[in-house]
C-alpha atoms as a PDB file:
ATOM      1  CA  UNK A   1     -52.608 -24.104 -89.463  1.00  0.00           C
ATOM      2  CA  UNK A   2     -51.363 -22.871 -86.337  1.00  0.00           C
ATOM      3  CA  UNK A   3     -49.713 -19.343 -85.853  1.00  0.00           C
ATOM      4  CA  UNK A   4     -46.490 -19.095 -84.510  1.00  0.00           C
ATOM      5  CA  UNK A   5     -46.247 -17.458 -80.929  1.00  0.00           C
ATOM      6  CA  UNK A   6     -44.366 -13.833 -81.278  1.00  0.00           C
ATOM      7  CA  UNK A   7     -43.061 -12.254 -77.736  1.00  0.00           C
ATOM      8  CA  UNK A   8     -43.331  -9.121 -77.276  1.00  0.00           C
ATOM      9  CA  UNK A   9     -40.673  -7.280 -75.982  1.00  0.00           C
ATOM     10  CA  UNK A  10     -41.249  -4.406 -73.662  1.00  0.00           C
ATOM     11  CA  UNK A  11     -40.042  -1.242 -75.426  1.00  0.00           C
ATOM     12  CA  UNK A  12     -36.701   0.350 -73.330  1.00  0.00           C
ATOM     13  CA  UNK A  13     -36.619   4.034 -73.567  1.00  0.00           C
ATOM     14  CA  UNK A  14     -33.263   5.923 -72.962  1.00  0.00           C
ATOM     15  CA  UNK A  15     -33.477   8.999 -70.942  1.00  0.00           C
ATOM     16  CA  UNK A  16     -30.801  11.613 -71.803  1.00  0.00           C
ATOM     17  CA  UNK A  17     -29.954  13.829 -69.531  1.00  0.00           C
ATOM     18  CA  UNK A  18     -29.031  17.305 -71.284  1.00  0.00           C
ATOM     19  CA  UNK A  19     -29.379  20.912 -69.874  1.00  0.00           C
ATOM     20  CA  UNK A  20     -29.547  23.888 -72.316  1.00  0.00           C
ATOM     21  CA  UNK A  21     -28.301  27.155 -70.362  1.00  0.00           C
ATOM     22  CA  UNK A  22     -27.933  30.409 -72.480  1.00  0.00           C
ATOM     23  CA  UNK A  23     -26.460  34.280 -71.108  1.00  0.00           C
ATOM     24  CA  UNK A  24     -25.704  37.355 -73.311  1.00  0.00           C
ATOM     25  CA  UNK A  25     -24.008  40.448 -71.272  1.00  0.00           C
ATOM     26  CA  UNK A  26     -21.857  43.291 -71.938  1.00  0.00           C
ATOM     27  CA  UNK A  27     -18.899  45.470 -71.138  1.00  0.00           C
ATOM     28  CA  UNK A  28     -18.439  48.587 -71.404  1.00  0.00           C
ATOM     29  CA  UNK A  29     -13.973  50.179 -71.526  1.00  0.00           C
ATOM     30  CA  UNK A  30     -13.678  53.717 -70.475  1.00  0.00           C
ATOM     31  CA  UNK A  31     -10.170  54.842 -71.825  1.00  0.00           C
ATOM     32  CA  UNK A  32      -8.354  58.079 -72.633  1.00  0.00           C
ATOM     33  CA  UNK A  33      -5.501  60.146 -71.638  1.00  0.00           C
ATOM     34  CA  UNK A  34      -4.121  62.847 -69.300  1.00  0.00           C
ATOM     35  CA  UNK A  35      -1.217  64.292 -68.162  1.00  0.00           C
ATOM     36  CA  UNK A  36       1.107  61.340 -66.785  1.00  0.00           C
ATOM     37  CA  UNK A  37       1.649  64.254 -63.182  1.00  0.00           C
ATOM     38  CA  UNK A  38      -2.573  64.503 -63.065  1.00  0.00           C
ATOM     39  CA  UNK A  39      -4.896  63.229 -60.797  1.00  0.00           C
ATOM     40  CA  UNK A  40      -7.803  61.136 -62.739  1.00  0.00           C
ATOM     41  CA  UNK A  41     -11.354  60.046 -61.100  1.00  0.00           C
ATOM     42  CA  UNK A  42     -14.465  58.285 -62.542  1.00  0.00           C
ATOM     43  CA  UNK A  43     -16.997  59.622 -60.203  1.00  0.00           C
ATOM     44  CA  UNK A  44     -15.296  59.524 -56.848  1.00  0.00           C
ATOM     45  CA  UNK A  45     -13.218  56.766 -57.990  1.00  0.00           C
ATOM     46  CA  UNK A  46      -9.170  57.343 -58.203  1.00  0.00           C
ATOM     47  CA  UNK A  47      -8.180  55.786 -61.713  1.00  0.00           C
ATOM     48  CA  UNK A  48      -4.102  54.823 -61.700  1.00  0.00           C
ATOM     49  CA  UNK A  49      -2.724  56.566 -65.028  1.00  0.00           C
ATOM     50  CA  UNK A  50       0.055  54.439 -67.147  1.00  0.00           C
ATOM     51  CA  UNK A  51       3.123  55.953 -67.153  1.00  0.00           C
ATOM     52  CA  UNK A  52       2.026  58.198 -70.393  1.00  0.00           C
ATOM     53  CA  UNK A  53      -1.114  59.200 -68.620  1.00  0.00           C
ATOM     54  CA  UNK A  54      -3.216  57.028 -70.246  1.00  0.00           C
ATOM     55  CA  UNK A  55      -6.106  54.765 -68.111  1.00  0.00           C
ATOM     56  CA  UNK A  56      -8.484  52.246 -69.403  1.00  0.00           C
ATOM     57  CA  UNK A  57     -11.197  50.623 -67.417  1.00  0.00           C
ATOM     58  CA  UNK A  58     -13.638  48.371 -68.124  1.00  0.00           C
ATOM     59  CA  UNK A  59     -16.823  47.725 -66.130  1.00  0.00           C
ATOM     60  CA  UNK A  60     -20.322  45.798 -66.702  1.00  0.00           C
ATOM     61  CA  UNK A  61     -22.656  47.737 -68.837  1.00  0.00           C
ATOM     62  CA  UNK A  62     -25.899  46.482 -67.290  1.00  0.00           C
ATOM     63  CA  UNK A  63     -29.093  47.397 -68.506  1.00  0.00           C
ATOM     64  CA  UNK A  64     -30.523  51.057 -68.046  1.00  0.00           C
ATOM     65  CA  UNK A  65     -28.436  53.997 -67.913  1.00  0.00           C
ATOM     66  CA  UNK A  66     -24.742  54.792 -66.605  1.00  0.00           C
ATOM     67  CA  UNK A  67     -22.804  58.102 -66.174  1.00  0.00           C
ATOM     68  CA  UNK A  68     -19.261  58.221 -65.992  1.00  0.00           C
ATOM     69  CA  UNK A  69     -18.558  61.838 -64.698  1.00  0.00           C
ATOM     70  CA  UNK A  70     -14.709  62.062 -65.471  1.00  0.00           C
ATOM     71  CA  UNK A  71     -12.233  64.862 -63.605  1.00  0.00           C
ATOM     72  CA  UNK A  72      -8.552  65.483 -64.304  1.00  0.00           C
ATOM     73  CA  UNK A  73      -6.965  67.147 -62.051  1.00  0.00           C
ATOM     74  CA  UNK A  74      -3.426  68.701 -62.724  1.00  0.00           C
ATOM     75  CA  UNK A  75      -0.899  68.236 -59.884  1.00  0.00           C
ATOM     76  CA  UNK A  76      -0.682  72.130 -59.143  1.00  0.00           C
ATOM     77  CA  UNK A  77      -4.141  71.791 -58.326  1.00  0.00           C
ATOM     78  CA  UNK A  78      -4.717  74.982 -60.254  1.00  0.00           C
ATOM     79  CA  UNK A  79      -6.310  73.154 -63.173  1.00  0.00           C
ATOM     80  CA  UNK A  80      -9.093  70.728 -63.632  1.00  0.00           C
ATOM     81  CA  UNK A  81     -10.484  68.881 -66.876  1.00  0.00           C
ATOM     82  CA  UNK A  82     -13.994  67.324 -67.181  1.00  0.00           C
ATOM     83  CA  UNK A  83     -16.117  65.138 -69.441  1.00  0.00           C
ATOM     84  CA  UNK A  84     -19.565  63.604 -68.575  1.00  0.00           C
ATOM     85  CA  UNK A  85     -20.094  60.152 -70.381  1.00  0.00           C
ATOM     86  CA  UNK A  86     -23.735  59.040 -70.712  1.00  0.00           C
ATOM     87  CA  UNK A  87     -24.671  55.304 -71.703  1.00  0.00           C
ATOM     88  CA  UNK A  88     -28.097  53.277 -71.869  1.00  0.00           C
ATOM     89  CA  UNK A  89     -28.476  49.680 -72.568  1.00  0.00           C
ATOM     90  CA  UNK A  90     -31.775  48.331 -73.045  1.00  0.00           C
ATOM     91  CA  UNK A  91     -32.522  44.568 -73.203  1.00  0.00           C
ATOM     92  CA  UNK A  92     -35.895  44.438 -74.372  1.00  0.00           C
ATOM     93  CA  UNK A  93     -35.957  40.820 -74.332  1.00  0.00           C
ATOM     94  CA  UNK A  94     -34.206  37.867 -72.601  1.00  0.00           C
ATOM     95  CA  UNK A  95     -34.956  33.934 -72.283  1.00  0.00           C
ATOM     96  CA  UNK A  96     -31.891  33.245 -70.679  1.00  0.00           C
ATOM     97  CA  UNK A  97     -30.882  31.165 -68.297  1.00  0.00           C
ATOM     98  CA  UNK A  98     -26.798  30.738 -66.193  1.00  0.00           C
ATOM     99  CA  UNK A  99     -25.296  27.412 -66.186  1.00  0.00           C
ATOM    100  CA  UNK A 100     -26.599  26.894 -62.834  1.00  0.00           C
ATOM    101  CA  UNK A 101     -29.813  27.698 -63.228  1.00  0.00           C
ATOM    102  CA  UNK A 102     -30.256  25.177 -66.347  1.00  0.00           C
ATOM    103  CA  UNK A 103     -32.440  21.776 -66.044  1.00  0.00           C
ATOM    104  CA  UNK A 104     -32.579  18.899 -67.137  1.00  0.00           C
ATOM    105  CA  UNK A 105     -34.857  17.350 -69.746  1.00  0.00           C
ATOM    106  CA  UNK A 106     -35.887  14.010 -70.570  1.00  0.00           C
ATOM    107  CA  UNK A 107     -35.437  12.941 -74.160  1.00  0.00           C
END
């Protein structure tokens, strides 16, 4: 009895291209309010009041710490307002990578 002949075919991976990218970060908004005539400053910064003399700002809160040294200053001069804002971020752990930096791997 004779066998019949089976071909082999040569097995075909597919290679899939895919890159896997992750990023966490964080803002921090600085807001409050003043008298609409005052002068306002985050550190040596000039901050432009709203009409009510109100101000918001937002800025990256990047890891370790931040002071926001705040002055209001009334337009006579004569007066002056201050508050010292401390913040810390700590980011004790991060396997993150930006879009750009992400590779590819072969599936």
């Amino acid at each position: 009895m004779q066998l019949p002949r089976v071909r082999w075919l040569p097995a075909v991976a597919a290679q899939i291209a895919a890159s896997h990218h992750g990023e966490a970060d964080a803002e921090l908004i600085v807001y409050g309010a003043t008298e609409p005539s005052a002068s306002l400053f985050i550190g040596d910064q000039q901050v432009t009041l709203e009409a009510d003399g109100t101000f918001r700002v937002q800025v990256p809160f990047r890891d370790g710490e931040q002071l926001y040294p705040i002055r209001a200053i009334a337009a006579d001069r004569e007066q002056e307002r201050s508050i010292l804002m401390e913040f810390e971020r700590r980011t004790p752990e991060a396997h993150v990578n930006s879009r750009e930096e992400a590779q590819l791997a072969w599936f």
